[in-house]
C-alpha atoms as a PDB file:
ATOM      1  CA  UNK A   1      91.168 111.293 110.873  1.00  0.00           C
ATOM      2  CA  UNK A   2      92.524 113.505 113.722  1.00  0.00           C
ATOM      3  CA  UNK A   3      91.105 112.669 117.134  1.00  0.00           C
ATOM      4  CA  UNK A   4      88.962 115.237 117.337  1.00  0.00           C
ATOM      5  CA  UNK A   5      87.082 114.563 114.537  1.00  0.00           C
ATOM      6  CA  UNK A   6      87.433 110.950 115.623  1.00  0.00           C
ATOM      7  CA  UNK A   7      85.444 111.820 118.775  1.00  0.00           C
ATOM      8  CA  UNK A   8      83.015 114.339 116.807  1.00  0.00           C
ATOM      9  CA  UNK A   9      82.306 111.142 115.080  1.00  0.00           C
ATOM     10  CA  UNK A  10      81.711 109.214 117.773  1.00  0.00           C
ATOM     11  CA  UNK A  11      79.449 111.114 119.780  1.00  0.00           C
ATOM     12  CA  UNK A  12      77.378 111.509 116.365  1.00  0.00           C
ATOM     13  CA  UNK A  13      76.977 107.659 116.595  1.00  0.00           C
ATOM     14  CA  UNK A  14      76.248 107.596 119.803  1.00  0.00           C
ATOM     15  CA  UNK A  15      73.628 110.204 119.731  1.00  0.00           C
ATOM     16  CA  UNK A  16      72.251 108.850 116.221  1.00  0.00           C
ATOM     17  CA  UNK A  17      68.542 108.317 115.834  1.00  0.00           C
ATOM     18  CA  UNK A  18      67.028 105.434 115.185  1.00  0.00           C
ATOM     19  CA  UNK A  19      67.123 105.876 111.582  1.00  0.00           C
ATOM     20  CA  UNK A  20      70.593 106.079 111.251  1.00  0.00           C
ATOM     21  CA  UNK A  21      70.745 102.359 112.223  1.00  0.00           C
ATOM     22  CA  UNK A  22      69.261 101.533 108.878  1.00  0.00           C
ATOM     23  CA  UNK A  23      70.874 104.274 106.636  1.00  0.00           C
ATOM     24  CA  UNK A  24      74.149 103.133 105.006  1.00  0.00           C
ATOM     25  CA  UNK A  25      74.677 107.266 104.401  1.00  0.00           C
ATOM     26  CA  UNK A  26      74.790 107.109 108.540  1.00  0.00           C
ATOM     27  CA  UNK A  27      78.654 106.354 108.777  1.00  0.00           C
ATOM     28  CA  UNK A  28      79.989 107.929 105.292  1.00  0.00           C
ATOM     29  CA  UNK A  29      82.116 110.887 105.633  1.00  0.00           C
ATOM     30  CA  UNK A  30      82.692 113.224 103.394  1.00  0.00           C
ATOM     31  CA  UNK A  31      85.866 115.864 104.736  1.00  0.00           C
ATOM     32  CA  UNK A  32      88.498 116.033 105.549  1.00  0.00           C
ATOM     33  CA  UNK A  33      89.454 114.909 101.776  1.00  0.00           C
ATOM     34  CA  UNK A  34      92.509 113.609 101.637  1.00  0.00           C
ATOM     35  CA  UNK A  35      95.296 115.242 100.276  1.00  0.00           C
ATOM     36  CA  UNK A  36      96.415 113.903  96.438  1.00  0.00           C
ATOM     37  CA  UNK A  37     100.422 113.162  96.053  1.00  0.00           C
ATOM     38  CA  UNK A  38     102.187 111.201  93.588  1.00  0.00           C
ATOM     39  CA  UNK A  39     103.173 107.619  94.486  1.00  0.00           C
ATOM     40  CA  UNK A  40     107.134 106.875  93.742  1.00  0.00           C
ATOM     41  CA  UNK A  41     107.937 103.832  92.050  1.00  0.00           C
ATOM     42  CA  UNK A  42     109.095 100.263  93.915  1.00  0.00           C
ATOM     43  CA  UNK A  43     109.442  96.568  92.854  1.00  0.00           C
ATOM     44  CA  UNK A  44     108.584  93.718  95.436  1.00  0.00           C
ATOM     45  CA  UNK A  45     109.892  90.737  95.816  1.00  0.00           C
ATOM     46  CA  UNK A  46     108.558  88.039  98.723  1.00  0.00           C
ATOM     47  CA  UNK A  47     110.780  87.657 101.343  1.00  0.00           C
ATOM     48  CA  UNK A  48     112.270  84.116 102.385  1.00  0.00           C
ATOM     49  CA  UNK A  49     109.979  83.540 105.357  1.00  0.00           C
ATOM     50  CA  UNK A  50     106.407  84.752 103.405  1.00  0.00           C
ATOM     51  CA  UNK A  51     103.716  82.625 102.662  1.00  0.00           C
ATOM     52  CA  UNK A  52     103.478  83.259  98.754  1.00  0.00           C
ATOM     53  CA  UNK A  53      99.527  83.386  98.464  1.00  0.00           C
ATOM     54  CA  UNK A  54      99.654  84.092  94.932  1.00  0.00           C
ATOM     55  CA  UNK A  55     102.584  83.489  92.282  1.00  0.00           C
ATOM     56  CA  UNK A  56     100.525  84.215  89.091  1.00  0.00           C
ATOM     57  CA  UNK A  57     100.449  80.701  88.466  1.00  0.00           C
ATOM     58  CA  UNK A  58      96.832  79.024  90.450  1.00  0.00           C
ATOM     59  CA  UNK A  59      94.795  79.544  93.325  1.00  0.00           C
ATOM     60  CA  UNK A  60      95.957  76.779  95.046  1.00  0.00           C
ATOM     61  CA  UNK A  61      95.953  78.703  98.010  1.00  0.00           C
ATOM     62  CA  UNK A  62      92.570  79.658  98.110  1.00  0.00           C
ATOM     63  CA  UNK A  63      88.854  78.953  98.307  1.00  0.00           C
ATOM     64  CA  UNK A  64      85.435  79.989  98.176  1.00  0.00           C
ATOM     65  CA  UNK A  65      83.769  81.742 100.273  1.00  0.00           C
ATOM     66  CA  UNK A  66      80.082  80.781 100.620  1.00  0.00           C
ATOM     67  CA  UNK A  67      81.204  77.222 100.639  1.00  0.00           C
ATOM     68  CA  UNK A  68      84.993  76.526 100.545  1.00  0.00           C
ATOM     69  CA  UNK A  69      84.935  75.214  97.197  1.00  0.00           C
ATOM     70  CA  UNK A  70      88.181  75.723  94.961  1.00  0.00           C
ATOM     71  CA  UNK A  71      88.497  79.046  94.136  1.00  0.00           C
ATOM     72  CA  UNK A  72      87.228  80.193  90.671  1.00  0.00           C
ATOM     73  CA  UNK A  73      88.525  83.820  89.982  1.00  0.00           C
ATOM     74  CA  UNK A  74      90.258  83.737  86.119  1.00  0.00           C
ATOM     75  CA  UNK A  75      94.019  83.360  86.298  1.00  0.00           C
ATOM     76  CA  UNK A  76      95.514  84.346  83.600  1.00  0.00           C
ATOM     77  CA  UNK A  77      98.646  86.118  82.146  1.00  0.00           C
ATOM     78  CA  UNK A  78     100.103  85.749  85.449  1.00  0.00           C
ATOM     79  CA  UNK A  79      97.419  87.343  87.303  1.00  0.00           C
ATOM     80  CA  UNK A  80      94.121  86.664  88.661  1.00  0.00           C
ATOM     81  CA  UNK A  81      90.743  88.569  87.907  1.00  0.00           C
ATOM     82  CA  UNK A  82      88.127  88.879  90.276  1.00  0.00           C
ATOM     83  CA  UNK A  83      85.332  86.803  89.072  1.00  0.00           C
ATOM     84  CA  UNK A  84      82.185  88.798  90.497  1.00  0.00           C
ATOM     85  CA  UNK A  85      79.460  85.589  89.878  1.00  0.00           C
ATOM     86  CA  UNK A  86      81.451  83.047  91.704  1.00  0.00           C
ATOM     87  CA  UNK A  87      81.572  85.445  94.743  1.00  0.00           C
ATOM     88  CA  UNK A  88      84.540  86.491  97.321  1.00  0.00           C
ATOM     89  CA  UNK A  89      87.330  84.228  97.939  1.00  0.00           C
ATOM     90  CA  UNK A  90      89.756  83.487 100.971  1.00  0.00           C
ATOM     91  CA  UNK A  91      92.641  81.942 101.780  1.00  0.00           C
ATOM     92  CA  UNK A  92      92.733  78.135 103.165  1.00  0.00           C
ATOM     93  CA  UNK A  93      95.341  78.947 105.913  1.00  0.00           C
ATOM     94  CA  UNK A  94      94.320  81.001 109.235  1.00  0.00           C
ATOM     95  CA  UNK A  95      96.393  83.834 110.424  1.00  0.00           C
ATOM     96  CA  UNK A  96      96.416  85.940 113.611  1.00  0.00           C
ATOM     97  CA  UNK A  97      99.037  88.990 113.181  1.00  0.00           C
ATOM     98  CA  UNK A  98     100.413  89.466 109.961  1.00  0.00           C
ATOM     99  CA  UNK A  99     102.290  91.399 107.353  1.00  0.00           C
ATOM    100  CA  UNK A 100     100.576  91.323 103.954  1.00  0.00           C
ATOM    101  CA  UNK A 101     101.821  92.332 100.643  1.00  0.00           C
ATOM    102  CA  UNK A 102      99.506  92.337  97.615  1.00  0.00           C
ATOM    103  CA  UNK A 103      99.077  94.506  94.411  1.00  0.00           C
ATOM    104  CA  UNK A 104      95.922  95.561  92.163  1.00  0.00           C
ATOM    105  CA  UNK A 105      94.859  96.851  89.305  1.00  0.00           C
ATOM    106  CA  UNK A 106      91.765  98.872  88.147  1.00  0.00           C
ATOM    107  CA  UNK A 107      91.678  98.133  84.187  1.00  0.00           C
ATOM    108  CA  UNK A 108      92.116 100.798  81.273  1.00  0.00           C
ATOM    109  CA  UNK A 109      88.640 101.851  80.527  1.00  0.00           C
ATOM    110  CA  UNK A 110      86.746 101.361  83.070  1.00  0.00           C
ATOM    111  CA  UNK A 111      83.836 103.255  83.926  1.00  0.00           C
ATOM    112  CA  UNK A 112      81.381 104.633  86.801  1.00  0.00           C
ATOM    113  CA  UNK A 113      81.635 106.879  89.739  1.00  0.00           C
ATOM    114  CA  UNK A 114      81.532 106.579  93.566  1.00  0.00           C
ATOM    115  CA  UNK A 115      81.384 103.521  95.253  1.00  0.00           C
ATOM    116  CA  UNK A 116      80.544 101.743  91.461  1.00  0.00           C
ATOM    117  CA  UNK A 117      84.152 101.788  90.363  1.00  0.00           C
ATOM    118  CA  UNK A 118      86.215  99.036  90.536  1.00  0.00           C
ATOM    119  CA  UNK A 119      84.983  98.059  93.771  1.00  0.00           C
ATOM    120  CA  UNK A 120      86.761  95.282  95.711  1.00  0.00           C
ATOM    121  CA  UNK A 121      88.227  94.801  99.211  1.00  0.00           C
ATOM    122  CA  UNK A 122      90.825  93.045 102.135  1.00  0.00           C
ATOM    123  CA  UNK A 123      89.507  91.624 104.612  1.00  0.00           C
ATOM    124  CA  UNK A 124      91.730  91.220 107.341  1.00  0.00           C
ATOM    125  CA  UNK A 125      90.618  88.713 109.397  1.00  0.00           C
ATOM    126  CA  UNK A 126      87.068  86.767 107.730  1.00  0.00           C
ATOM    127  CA  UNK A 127      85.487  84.220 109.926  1.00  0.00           C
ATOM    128  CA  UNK A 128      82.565  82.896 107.749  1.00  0.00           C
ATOM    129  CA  UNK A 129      80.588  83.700 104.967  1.00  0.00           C
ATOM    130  CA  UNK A 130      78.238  85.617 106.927  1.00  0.00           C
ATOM    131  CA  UNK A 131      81.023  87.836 108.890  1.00  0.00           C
ATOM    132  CA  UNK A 132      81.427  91.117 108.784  1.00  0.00           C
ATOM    133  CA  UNK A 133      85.113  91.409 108.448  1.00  0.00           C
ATOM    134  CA  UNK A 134      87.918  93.914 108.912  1.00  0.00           C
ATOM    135  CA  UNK A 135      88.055  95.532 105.651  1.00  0.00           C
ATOM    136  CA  UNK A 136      90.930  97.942 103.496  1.00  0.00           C
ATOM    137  CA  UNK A 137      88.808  99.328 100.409  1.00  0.00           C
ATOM    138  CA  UNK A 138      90.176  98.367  97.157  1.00  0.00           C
ATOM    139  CA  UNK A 139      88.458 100.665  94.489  1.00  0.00           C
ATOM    140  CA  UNK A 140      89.263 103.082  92.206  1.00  0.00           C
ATOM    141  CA  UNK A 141      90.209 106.151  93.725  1.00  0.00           C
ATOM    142  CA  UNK A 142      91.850 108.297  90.624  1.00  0.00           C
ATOM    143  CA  UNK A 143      90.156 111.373  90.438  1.00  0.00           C
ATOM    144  CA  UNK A 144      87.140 109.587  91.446  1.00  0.00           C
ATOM    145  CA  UNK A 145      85.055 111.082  94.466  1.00  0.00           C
ATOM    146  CA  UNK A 146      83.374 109.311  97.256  1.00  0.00           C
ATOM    147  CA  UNK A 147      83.047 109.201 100.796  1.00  0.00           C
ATOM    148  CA  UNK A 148      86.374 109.559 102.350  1.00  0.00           C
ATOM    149  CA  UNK A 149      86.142 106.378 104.727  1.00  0.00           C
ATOM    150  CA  UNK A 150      85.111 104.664 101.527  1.00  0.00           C
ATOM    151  CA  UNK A 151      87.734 105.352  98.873  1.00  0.00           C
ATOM    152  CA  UNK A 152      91.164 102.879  98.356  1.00  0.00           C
ATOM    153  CA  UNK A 153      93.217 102.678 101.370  1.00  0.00           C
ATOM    154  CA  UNK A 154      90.155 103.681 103.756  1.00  0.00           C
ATOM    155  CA  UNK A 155      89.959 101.344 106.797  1.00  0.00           C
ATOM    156  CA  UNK A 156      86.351 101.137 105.482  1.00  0.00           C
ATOM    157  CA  UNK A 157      83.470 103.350 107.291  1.00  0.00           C
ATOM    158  CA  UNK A 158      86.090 103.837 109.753  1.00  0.00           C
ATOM    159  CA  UNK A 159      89.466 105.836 108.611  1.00  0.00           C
ATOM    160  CA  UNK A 160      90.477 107.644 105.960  1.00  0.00           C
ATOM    161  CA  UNK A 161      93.903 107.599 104.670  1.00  0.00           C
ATOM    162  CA  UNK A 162      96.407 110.087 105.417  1.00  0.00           C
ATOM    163  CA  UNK A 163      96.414 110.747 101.513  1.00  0.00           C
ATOM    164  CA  UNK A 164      95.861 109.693  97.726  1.00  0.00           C
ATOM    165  CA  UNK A 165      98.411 107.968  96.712  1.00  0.00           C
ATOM    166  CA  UNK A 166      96.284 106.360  93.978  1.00  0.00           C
ATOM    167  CA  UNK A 167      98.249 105.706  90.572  1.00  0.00           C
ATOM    168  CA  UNK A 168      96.034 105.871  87.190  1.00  0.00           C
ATOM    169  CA  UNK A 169      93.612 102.990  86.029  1.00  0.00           C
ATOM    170  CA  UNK A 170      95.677 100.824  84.222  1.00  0.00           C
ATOM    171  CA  UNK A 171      98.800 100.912  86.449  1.00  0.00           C
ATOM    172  CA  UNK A 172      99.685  98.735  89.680  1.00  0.00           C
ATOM    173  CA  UNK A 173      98.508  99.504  92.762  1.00  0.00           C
ATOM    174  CA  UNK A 174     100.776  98.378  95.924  1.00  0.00           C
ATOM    175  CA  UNK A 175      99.317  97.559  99.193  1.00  0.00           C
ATOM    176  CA  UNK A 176     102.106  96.769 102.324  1.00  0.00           C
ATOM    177  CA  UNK A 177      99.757  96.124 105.927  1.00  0.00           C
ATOM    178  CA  UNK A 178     100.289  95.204 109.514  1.00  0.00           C
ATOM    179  CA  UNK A 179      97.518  93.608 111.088  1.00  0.00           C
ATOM    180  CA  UNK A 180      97.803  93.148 114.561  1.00  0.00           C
ATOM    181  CA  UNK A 181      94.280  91.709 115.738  1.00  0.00           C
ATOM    182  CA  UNK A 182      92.157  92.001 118.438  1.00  0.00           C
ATOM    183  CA  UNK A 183      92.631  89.891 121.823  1.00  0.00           C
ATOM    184  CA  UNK A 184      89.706  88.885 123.221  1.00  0.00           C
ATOM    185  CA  UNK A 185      88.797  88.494 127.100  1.00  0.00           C
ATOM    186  CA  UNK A 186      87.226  84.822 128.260  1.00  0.00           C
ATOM    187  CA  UNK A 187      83.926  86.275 128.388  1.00  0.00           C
ATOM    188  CA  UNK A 188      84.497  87.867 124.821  1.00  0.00           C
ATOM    189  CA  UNK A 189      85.095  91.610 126.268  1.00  0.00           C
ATOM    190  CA  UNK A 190      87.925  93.388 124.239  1.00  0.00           C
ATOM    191  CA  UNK A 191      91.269  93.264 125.816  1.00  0.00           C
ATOM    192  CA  UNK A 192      92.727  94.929 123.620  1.00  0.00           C
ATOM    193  CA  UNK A 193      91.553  96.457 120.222  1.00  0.00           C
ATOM    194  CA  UNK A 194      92.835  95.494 116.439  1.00  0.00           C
ATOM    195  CA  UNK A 195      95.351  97.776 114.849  1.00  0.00           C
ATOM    196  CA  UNK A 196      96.404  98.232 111.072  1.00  0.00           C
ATOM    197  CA  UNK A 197      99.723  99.907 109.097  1.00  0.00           C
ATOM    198  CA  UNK A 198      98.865 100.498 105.645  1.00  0.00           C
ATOM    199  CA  UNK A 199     101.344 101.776 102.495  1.00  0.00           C
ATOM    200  CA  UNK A 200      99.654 102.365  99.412  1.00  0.00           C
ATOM    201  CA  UNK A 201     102.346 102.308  97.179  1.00  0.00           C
ATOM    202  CA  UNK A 202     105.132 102.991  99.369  1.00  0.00           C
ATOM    203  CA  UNK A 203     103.470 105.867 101.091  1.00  0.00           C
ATOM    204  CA  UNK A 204     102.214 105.564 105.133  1.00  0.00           C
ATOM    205  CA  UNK A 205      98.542 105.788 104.438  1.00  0.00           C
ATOM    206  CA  UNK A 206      97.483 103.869 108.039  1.00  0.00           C
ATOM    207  CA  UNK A 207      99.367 105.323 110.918  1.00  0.00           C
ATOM    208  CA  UNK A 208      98.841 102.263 113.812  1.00  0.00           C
ATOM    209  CA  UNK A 209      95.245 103.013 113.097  1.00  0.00           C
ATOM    210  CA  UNK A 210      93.143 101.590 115.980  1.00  0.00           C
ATOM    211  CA  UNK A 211      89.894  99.259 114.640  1.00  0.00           C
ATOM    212  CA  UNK A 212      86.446 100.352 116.873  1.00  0.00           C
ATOM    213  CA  UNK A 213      85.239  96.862 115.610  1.00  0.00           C
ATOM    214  CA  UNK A 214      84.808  94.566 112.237  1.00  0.00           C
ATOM    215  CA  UNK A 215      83.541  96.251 109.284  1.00  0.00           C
ATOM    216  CA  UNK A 216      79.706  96.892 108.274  1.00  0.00           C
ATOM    217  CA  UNK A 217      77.654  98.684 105.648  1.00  0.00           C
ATOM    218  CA  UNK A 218      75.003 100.055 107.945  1.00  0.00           C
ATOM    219  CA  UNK A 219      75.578 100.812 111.276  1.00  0.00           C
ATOM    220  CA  UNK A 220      78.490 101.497 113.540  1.00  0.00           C
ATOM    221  CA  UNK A 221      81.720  98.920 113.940  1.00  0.00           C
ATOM    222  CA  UNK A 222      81.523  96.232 116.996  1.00  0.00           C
ATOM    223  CA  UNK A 223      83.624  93.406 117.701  1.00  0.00           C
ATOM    224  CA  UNK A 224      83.012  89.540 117.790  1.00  0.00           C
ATOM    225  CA  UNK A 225      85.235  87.597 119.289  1.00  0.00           C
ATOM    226  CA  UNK A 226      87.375  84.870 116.964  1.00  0.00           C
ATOM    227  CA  UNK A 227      91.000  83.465 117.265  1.00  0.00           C
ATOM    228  CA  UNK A 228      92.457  83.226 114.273  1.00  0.00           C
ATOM    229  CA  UNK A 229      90.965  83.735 110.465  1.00  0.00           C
ATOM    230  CA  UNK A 230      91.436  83.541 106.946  1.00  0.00           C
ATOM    231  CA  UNK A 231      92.288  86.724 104.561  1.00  0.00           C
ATOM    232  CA  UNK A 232      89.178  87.446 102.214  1.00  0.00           C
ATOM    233  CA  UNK A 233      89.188  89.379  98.647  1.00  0.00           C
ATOM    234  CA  UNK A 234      85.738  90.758  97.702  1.00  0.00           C
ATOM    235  CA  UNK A 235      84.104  90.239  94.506  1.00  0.00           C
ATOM    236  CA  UNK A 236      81.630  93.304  94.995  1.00  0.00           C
ATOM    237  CA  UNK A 237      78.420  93.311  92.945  1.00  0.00           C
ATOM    238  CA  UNK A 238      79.242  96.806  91.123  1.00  0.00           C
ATOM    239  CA  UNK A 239      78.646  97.080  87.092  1.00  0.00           C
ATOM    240  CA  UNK A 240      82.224  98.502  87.219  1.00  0.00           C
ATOM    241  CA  UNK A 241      85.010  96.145  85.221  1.00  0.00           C
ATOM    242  CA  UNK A 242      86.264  93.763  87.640  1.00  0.00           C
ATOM    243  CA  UNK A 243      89.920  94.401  89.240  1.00  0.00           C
ATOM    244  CA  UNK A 244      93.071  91.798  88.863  1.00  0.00           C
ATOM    245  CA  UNK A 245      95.401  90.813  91.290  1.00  0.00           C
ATOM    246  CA  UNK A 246      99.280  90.244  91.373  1.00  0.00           C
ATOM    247  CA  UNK A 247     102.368  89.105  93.435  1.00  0.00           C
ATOM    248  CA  UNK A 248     100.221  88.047  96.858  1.00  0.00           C
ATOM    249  CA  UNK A 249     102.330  87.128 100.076  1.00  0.00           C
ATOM    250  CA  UNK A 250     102.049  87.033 103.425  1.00  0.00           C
ATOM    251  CA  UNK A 251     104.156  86.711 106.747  1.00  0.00           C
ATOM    252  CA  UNK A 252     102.733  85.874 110.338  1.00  0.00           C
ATOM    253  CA  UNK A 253     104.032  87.588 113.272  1.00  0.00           C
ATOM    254  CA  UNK A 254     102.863  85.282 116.089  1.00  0.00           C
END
C-alpha cells in the first residue's frame, strides 16, 4: 500500500459512518491488485539456534486454543492438517520478537472462491482465545480473487503484499517473517507500534510494514496491550479442503 493510499484509507475510517462499524465489507480493499510474478525455488533447513515448532513428527509443541488441551490437528506423512472441528491451535512457548519460518499447502482439488478457499492464518502474537490477534492470511491465492488486504501474504484488513508470489494448489508455499512487536507504555499507550517482514517464497512481500493495531473482521485495527504471546494457526470455518503444514521453526530476537 503506498502512503497515500495508506492515508486515503485512513481518513475513510475515520470519517466512516456508523454502519461501517458493523460491516465486515468496511475495511476490504479491492486495488491496487497486486502484481503476479513467479516464485523461484529454495529448500529450508532450521538453523542451529531455532526453536523447531514442527518436525513432521507430533505436536508436541502445541495446544489448543479454546482450552489448552493437546493439540489435535492430523499429523501425518510428515505433515500436519488443519483439523477445522477441533478449532485453532498455538504454540505452548511465548515469544516477543521473532523470526518465523513455516510452509503450507493448499491441496490438489480444492474448490471455492474468495475468502472460501483454503482459508487459514498466522497469528503473530495470540493472547487468548478471545483475542484478536496479529494476523498473515494463509489462503489460496492462485488465480483466485479477493480483497487485496485479504488474500495470502496480506497483513490481514491492513496491507497488501507487494505482489503474488503464490505457487499452484498442490505445491509448497514458503513463509520467512520478522515480527518485531509492539511496546507498550505503563498506562497501556503505544510506545512504539508492531512491525512485520514477510517473504512468500523467497520474495519481499512485507517491506517493515508498520501494524495500526491487532487484527479484526469488522472494524478498524487497535491495540491492547500484552507482553509476550504464543503463535496461533487458524482452523477457519470455510467449506474449502483444509490446508497442511510443514517444516515449522522459530527464532527469538530478544
Amino acid at each position: 500500500m503506498t502512503k497515500q493510499n495508506a492515508i486515503v484509507l485512513a481518513l475513510f475510517v475515520l470519517a466512516a459512518p456508523a454502519w461501517a462499524q458493523t460491516d465486515p465489507k468496511a475495511t476490504e480493499q479491492w486495488e491496487p491488485v497486486p502484481k503476479v510474478i513467479a516464485p523461484g525455488r529454495q529448500d529450508s533447513a532450521p538453523p542451529s539456534d531455532a526453536v523447531v515448532l514442527f518436525d513432521g513428527r507430533d505436536l508436541s509443541q502445541w495446544e489448543s486454543t479454546k482450552d489448552q488441551s493437546p493439540a489435535r490437528w492430523k499429523v501425518h506423512d510428515g505433515v500436519v492438517t488443519v483439523d477445522k472441528a477441533s478449532g485453532n491451535i498455538q504454540t505452548k512457548q511465548h515469544f516477543k520478537n521473532y523470526q518465523l519460518h513455516l510452509e503450507w499447502q493448499a491441496p490438489v482439488g480444492i474448490t471455492g472462491e474468495g475468502q472460501a478457499r483454503g482459508n487459514s492464518g498466522v497469528f503473530l502474537a495470540s493472547t487468548g482465545p478471545g483475542d484478536a490477534g496479529y494476523e498473515i492470511q494463509i489462503m489460496d491465492s492462485f488465480n483466485n480473487k479477493t480483497y487485496v488486504n485479504g488474500q495470502a501474504a496480506s497483513i490481514y484488513k491492513q496491507a497488501a503484499p507487494l505482489v503474488n508470489a503464490m505457487r499452484p494448489p498442490g505445491e509448497w508455499q514458503t513463509y520467512d517473517i520478522v515480527w518485531t512487536a509492539p511496546v507498550f507504555a505503563a498506562d497501556g499507550t503505544v510506545k512504539t507500534p508492531a512491525y512485520v517482514t514477510l517473504f512468500h517464497n523467497g520474495v519481499l512481500v512485507q517491506n517493515h510494514t508498520q501494524l495500526t493495531g491487532e487484527t479484526f473482521y469488522i472494524g478498524k485495527p487497535k491495540y491492547k496491550p500484552y507482553t509476550d504471546a504464543a503463535i496461533k494457526l487458524q482452523a477457519h470455518g470455510d467449506p474449502s479442503l483444509p490446508i497442511s503444514f510443514r517444516n515449522i521453526w522459530v527464532r527469538s530476537l530478544d
